[in-house]
N, C-alpha and C. Protein backbone atom coordinates (compact mmCIF):
# COMPACT_ATOMS: atom_id res chain seq x y z
N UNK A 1 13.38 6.42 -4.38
CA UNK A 1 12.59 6.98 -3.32
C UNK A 1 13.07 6.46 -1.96
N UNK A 2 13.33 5.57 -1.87
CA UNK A 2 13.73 4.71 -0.55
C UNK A 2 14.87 5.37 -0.01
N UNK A 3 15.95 5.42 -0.70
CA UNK A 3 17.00 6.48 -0.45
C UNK A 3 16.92 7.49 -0.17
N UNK A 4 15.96 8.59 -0.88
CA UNK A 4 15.78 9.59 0.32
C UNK A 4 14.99 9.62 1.54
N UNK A 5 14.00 8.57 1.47
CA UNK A 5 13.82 8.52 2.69
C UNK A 5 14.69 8.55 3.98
N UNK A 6 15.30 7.26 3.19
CA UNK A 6 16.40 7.04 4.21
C UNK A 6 17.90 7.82 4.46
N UNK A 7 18.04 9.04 3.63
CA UNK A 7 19.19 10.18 3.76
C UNK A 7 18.08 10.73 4.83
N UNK A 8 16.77 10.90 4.89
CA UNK A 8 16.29 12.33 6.03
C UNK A 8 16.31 11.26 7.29
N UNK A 9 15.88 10.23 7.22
CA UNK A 9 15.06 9.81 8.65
C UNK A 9 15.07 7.74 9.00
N UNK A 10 15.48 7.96 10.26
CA UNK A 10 15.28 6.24 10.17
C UNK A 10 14.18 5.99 10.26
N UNK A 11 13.68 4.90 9.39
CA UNK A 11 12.23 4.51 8.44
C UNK A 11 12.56 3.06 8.27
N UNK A 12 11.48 2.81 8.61
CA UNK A 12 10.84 1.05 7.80
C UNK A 12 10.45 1.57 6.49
N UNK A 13 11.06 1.37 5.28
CA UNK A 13 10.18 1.24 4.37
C UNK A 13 9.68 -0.27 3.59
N UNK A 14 8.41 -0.13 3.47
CA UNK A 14 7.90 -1.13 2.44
C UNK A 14 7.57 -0.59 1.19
N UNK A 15 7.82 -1.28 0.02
CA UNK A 15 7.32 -1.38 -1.30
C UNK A 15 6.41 -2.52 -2.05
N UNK A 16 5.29 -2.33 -2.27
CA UNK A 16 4.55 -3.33 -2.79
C UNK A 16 4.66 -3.71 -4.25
N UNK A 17 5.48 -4.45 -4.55
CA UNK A 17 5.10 -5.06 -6.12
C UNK A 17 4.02 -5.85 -6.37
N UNK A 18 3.31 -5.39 -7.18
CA UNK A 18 1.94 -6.13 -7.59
C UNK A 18 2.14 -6.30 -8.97
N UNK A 19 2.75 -6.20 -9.73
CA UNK A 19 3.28 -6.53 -11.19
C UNK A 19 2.80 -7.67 -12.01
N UNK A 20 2.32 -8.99 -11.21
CA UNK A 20 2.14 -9.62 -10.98
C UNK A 20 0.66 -9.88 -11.32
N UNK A 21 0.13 -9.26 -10.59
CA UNK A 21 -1.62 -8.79 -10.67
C UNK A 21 -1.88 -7.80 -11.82
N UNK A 22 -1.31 -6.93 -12.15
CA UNK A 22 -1.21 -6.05 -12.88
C UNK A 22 -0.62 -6.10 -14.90
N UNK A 23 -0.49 -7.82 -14.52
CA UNK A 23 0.29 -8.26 -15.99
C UNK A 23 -0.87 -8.26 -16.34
N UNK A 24 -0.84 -8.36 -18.10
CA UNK A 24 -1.57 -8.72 -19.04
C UNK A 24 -1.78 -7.53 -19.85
N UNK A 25 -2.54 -8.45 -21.36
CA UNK A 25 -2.52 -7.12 -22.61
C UNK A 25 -3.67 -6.11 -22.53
N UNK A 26 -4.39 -6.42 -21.43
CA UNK A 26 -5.76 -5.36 -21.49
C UNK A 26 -5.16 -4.77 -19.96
N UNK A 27 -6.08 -3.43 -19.45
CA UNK A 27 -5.74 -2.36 -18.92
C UNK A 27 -6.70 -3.27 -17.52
N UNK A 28 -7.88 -4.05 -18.00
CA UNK A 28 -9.14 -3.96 -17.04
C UNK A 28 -8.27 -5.35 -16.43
N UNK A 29 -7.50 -5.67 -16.60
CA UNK A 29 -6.55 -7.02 -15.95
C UNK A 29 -6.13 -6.43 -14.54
N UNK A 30 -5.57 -5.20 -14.69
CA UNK A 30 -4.84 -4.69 -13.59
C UNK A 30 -5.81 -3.92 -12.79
N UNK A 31 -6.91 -3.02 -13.30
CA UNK A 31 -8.05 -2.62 -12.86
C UNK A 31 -8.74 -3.68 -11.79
N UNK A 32 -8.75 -4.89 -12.09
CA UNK A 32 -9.82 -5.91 -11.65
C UNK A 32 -8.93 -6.09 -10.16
N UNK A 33 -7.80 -6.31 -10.54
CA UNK A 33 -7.21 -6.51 -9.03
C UNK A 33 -6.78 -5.72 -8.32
N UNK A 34 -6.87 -4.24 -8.55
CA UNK A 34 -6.78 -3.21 -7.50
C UNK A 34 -7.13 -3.65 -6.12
N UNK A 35 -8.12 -4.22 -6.23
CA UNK A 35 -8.73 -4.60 -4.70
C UNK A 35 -7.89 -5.62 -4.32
N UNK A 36 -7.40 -6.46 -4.91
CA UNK A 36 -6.99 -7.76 -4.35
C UNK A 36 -5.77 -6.97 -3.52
N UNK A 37 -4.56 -6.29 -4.61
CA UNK A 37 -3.63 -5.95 -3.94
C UNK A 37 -3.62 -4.90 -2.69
N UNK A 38 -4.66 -3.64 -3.06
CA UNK A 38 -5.09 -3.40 -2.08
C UNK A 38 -5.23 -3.99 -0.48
N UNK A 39 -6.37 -5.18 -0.62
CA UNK A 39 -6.61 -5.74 0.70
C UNK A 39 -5.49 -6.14 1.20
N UNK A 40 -4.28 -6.79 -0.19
CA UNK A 40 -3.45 -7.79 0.91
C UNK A 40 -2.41 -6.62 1.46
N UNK A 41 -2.53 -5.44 1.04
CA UNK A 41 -1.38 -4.62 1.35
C UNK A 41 -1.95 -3.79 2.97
N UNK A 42 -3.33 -3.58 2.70
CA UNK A 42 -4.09 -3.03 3.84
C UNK A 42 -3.68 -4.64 5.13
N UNK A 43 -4.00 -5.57 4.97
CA UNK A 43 -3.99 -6.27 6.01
C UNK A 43 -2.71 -6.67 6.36
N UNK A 44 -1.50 -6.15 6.09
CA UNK A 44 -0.03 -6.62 6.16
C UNK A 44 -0.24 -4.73 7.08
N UNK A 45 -0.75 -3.90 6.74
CA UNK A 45 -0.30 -2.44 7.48
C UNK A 45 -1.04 -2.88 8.83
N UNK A 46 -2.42 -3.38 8.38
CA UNK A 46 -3.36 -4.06 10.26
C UNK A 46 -2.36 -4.60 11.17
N UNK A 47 -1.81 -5.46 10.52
CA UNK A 47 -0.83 -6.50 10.94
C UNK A 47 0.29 -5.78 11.92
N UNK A 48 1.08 -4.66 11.19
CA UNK A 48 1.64 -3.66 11.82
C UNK A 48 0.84 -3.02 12.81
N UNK A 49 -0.14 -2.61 12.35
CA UNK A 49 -0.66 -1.96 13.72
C UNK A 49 -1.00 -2.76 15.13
N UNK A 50 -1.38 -3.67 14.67
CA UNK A 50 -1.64 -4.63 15.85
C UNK A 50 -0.45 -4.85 16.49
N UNK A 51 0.47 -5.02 16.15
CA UNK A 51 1.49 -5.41 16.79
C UNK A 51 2.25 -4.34 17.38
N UNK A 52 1.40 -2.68 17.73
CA UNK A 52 2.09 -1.78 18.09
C UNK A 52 2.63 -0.46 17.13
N UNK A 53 2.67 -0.76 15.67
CA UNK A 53 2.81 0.09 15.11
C UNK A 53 1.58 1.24 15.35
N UNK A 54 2.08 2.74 15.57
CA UNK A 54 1.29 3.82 15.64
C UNK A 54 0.32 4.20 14.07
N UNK A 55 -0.39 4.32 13.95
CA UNK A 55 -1.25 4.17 12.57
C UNK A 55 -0.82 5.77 12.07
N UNK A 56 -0.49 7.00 12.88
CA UNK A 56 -0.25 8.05 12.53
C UNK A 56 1.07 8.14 11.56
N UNK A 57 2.16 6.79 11.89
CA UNK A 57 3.46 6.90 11.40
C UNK A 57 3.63 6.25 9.88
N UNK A 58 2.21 6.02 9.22
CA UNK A 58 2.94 5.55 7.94
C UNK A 58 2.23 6.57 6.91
N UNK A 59 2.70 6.36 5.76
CA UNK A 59 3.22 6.76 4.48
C UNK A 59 2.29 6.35 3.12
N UNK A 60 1.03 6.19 2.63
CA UNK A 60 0.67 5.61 1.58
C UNK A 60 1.52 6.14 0.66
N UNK A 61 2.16 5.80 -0.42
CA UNK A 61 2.59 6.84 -1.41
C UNK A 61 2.10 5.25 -2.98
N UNK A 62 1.55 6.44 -3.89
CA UNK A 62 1.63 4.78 -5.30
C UNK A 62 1.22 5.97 -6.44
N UNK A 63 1.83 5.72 -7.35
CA UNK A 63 1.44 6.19 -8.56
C UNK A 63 0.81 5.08 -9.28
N UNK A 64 -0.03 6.13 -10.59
CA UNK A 64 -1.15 5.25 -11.16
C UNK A 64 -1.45 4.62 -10.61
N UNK A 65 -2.06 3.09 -10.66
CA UNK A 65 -3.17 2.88 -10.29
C UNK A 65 -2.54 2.44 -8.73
N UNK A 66 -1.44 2.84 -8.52
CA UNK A 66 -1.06 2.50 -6.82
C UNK A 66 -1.55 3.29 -6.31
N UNK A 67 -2.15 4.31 -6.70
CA UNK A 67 -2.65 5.12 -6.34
C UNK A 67 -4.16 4.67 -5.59
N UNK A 68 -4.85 4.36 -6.83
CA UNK A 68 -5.94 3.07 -5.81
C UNK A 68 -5.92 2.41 -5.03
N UNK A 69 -5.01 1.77 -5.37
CA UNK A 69 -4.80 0.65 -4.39
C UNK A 69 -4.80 1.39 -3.16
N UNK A 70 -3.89 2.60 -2.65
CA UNK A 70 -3.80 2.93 -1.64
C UNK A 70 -5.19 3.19 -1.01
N UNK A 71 -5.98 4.02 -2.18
CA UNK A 71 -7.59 4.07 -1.26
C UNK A 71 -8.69 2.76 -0.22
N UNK A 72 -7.72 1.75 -1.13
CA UNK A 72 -8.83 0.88 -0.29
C UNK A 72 -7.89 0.49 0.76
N UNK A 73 -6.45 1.07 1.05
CA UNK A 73 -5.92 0.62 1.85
C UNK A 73 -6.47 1.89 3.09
N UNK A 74 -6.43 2.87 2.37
CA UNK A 74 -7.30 4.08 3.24
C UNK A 74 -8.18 3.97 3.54
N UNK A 75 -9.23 3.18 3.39
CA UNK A 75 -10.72 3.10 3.34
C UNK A 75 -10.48 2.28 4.94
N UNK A 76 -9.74 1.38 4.74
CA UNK A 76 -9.63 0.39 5.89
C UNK A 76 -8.97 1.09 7.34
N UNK A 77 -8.08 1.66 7.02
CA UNK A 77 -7.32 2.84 8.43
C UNK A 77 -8.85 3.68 8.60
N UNK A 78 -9.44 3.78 7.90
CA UNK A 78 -10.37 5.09 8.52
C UNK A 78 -11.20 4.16 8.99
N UNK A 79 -11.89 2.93 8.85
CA UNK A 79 -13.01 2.13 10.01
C UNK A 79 -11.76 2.04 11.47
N UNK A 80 -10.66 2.38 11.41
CA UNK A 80 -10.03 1.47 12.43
C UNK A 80 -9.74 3.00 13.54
N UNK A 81 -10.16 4.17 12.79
CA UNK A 81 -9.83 5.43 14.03
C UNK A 81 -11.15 5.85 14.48
């Protein structure tokens, strides 16, 4: 994915590995920390914004449960417009 980004357009991209949070033999392991990775991924995009990044110019993209994660990273851009 990064690669085509970067064949159309010059881009910052970030990728979040949460793999980490997401180990273990039950499903509700990775469920439980949606939020965690979430927040820390939402407050690293604040971080960007504060420092000038335009909030219009980024990108959530996550399959399965990155997919969540992105909501609570969404949840947080929408108190901030």
């Amino acid at each position: 994915m990064l690669l085509e980004y970067l064949l159309r357009e010059d881009c910052n991209f970030v990728s979040v590995d949460w793999s980490v949070l997401a180990a273990g033999d039950k499903e509700t392991v990775a469920v439980n920390n949606v939020p965690v990775a979430g927040t820390a991924t939402g407050s690293f995009v604040d971080y960007l914004i504060s420092q000038g990044s335009p909030i219009n110019s980024f990108h959530l993209i996550g399959f399965s449960m990155g997919v969540r994660r992105n909501f609570i990273n969404t949840s947080q851009f929408i108190n901030m417009t």
